[in-house]
PDB file of N, CA and C in Angstrom:
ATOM      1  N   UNK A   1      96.592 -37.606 -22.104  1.00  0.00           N
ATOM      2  CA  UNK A   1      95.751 -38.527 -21.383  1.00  0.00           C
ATOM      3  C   UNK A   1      95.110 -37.768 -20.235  1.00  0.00           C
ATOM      4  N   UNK A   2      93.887 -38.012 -19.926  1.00  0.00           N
ATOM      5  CA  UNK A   2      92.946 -37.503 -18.853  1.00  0.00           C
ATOM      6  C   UNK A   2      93.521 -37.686 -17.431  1.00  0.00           C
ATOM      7  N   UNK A   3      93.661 -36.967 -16.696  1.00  0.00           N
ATOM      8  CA  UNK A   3      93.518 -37.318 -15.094  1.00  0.00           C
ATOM      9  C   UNK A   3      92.929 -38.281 -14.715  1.00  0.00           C
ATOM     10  N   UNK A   4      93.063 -39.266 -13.659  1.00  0.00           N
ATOM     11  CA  UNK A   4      92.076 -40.013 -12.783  1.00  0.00           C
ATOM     12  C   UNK A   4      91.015 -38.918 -12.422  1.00  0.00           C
ATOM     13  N   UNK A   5      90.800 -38.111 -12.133  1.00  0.00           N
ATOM     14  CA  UNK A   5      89.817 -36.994 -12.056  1.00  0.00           C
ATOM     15  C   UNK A   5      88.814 -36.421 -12.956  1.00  0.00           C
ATOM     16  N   UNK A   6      89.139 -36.581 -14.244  1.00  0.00           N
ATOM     17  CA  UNK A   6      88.702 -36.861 -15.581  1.00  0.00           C
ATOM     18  C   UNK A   6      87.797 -37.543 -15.791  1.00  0.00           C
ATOM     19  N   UNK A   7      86.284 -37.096 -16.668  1.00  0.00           N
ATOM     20  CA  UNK A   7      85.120 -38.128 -16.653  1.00  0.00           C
ATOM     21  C   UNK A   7      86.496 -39.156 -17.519  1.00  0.00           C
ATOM     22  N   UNK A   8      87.133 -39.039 -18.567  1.00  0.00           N
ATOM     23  CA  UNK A   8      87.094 -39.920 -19.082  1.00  0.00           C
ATOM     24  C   UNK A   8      88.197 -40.815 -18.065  1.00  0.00           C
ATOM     25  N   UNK A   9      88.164 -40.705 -17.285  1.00  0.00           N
ATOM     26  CA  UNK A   9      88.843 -41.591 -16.512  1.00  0.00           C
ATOM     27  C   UNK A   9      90.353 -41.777 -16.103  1.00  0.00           C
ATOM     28  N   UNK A  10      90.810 -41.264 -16.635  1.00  0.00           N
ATOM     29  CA  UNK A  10      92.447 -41.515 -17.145  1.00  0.00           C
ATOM     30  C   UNK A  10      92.543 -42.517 -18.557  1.00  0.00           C
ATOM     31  N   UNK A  11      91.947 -42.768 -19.049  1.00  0.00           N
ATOM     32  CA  UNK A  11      91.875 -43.184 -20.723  1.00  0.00           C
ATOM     33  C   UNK A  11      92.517 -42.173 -21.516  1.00  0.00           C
ATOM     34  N   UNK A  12      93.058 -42.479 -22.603  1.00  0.00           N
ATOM     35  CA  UNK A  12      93.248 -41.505 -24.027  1.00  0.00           C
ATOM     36  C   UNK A  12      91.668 -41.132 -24.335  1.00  0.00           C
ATOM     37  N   UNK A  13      91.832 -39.435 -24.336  1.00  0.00           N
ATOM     38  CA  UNK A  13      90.372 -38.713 -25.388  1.00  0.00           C
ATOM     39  C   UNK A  13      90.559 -39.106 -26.436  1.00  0.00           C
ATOM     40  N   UNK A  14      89.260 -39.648 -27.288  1.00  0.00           N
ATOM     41  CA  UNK A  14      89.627 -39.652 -28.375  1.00  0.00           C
ATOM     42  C   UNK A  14      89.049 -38.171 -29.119  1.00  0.00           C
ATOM     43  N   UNK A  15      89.772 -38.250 -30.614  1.00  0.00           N
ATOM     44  CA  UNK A  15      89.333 -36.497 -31.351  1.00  0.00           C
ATOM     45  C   UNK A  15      88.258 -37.374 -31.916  1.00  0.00           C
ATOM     46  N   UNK A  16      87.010 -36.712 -32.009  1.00  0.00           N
ATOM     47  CA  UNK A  16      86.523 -36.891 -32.994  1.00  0.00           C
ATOM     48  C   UNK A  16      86.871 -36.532 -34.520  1.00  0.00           C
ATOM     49  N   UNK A  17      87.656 -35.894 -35.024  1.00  0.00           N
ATOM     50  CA  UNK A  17      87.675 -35.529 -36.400  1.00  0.00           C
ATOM     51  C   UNK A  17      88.293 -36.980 -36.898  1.00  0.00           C
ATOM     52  N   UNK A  18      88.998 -37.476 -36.152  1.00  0.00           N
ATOM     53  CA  UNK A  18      89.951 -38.840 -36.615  1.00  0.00           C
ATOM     54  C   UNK A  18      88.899 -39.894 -36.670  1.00  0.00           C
ATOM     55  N   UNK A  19      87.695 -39.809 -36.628  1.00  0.00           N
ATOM     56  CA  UNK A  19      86.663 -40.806 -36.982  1.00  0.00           C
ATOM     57  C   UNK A  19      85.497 -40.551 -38.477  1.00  0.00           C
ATOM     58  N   UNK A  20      85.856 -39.538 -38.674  1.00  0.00           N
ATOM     59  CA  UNK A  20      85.344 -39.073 -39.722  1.00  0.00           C
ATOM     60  C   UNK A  20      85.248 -40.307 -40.905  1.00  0.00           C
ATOM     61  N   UNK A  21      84.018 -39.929 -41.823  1.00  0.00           N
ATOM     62  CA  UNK A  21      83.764 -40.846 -43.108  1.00  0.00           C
ATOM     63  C   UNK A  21      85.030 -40.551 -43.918  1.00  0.00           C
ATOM     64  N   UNK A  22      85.414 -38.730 -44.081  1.00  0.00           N
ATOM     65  CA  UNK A  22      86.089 -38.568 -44.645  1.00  0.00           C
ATOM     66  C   UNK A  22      87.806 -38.422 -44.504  1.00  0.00           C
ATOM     67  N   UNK A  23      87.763 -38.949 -43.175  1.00  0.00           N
ATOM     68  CA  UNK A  23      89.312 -39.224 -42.986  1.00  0.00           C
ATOM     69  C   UNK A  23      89.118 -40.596 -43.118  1.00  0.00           C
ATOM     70  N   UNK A  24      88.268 -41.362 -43.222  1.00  0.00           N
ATOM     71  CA  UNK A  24      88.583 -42.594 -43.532  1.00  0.00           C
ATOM     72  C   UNK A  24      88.858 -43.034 -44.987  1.00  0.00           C
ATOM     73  N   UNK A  25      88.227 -42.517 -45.977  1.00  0.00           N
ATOM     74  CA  UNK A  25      88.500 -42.421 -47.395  1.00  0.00           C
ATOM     75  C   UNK A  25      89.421 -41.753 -47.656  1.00  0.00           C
ATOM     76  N   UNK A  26      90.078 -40.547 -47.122  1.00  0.00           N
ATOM     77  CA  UNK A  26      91.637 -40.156 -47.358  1.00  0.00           C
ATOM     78  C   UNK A  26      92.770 -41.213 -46.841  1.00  0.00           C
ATOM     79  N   UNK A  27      92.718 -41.626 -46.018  1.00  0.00           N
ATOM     80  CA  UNK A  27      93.454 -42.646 -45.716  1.00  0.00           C
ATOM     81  C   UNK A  27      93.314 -44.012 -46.397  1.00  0.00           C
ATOM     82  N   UNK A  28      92.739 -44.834 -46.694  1.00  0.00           N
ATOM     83  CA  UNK A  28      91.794 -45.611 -48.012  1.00  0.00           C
ATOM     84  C   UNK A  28      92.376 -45.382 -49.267  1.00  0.00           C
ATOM     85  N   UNK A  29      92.702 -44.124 -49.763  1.00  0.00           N
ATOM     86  CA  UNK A  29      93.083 -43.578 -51.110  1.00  0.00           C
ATOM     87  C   UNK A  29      94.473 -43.444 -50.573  1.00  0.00           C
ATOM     88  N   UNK A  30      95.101 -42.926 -49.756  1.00  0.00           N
ATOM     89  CA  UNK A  30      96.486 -43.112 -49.512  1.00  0.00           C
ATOM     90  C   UNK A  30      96.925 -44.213 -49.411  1.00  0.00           C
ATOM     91  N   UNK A  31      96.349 -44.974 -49.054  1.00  0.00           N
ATOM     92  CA  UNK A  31      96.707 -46.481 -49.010  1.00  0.00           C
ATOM     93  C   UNK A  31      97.041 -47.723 -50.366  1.00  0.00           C
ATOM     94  N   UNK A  32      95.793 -47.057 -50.959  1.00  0.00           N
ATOM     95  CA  UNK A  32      96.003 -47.871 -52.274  1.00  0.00           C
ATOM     96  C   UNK A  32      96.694 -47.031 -52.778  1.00  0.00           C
ATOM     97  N   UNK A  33      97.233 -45.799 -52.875  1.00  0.00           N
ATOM     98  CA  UNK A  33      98.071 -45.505 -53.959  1.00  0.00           C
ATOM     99  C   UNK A  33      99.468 -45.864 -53.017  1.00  0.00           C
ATOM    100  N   UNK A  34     100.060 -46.182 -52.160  1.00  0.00           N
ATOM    101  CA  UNK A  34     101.250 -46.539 -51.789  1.00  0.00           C
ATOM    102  C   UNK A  34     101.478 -47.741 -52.042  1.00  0.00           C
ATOM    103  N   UNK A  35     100.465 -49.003 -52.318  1.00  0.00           N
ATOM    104  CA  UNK A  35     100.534 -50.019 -52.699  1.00  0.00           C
ATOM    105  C   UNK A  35     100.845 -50.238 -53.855  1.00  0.00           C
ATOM    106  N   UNK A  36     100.015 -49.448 -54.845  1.00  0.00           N
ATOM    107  CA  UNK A  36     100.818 -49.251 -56.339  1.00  0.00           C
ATOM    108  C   UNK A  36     102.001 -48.762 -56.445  1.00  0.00           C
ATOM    109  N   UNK A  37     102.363 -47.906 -55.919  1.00  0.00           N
ATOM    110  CA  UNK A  37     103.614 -47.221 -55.865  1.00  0.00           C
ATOM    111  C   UNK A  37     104.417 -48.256 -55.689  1.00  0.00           C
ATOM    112  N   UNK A  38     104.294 -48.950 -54.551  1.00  0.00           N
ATOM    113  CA  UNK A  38     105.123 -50.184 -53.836  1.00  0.00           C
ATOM    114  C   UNK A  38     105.505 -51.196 -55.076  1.00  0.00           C
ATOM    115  N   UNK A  39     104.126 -52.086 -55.532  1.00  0.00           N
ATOM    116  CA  UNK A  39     103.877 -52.851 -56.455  1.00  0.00           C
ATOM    117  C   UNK A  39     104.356 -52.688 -57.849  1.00  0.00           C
ATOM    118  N   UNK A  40     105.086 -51.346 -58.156  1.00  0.00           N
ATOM    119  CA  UNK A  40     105.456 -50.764 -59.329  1.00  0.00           C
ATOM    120  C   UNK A  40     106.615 -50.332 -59.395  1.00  0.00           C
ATOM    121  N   UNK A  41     107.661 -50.706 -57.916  1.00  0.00           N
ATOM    122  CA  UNK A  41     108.884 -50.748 -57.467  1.00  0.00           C
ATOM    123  C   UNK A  41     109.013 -48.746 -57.685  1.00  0.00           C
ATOM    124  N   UNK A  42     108.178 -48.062 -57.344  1.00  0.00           N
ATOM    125  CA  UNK A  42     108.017 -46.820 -57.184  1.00  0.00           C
ATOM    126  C   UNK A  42     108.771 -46.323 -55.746  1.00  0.00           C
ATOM    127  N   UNK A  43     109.330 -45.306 -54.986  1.00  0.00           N
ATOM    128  CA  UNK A  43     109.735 -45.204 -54.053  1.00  0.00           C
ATOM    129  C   UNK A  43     108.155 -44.342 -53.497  1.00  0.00           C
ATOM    130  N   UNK A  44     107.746 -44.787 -52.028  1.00  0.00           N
ATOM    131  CA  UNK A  44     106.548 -44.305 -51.341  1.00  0.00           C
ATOM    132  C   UNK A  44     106.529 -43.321 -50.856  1.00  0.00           C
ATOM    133  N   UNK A  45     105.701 -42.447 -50.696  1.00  0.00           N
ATOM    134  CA  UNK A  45     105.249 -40.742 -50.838  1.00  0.00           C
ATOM    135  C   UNK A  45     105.303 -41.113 -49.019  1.00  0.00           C
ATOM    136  N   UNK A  46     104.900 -42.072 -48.666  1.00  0.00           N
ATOM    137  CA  UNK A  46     104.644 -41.910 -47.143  1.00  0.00           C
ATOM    138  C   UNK A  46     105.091 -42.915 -45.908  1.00  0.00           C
ATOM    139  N   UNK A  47     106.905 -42.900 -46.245  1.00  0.00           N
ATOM    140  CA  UNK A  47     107.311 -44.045 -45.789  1.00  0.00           C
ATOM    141  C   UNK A  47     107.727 -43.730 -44.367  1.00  0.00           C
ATOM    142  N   UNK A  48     107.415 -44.192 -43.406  1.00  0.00           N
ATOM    143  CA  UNK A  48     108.397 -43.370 -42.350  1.00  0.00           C
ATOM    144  C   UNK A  48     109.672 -44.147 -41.947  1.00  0.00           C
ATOM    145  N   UNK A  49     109.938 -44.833 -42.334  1.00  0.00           N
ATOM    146  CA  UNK A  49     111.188 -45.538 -41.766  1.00  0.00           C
ATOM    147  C   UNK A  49     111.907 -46.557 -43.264  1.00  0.00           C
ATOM    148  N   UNK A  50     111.781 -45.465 -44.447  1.00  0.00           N
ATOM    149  CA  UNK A  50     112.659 -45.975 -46.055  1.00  0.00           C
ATOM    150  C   UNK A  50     113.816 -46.968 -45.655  1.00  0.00           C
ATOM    151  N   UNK A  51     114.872 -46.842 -44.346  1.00  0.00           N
ATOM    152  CA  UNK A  51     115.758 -47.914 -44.499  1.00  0.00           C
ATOM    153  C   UNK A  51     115.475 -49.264 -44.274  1.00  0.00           C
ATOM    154  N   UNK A  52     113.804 -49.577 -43.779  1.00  0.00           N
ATOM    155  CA  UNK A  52     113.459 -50.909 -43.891  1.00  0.00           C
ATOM    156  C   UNK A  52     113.503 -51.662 -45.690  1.00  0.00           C
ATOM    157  N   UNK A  53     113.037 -50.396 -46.350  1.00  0.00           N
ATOM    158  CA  UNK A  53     112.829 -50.962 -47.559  1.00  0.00           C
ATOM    159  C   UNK A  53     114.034 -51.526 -48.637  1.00  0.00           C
ATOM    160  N   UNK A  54     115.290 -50.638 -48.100  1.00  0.00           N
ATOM    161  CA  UNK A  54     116.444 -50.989 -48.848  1.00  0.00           C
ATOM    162  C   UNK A  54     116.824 -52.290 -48.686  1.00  0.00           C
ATOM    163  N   UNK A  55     116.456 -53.264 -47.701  1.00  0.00           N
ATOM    164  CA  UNK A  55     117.047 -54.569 -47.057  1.00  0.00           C
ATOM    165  C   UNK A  55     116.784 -55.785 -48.242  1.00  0.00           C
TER     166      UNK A  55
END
């Protein structure tokens, strides 16, 4: 986070790369394929916290 001294104020910078067309369609395609995965009682490529799912 920026300084009060900081144009951006003391706000979070944002990156630009994390706004990208094409990080948005990688994430988009990761998404629907974890849903199938999910939906197909598959275990998920990108779970971060699996002991929710055992419950």
């Amino acid at each position: 986070m920026a300084g009060a001294g900081h144009p951006a104020g003391g706000r979070p910078a944002r990156h630009p790369a994390g706004g990208s067309r094409q990080v948005a369609h990688k994430a988009a395609r990761i998404v629907a394929a974890e849903v199938s995965r999910f939906l197909g009682g598959k275990p998920l490529a990108h779970c971060a916290n699996p002991e929710v799912l055992a419950a």
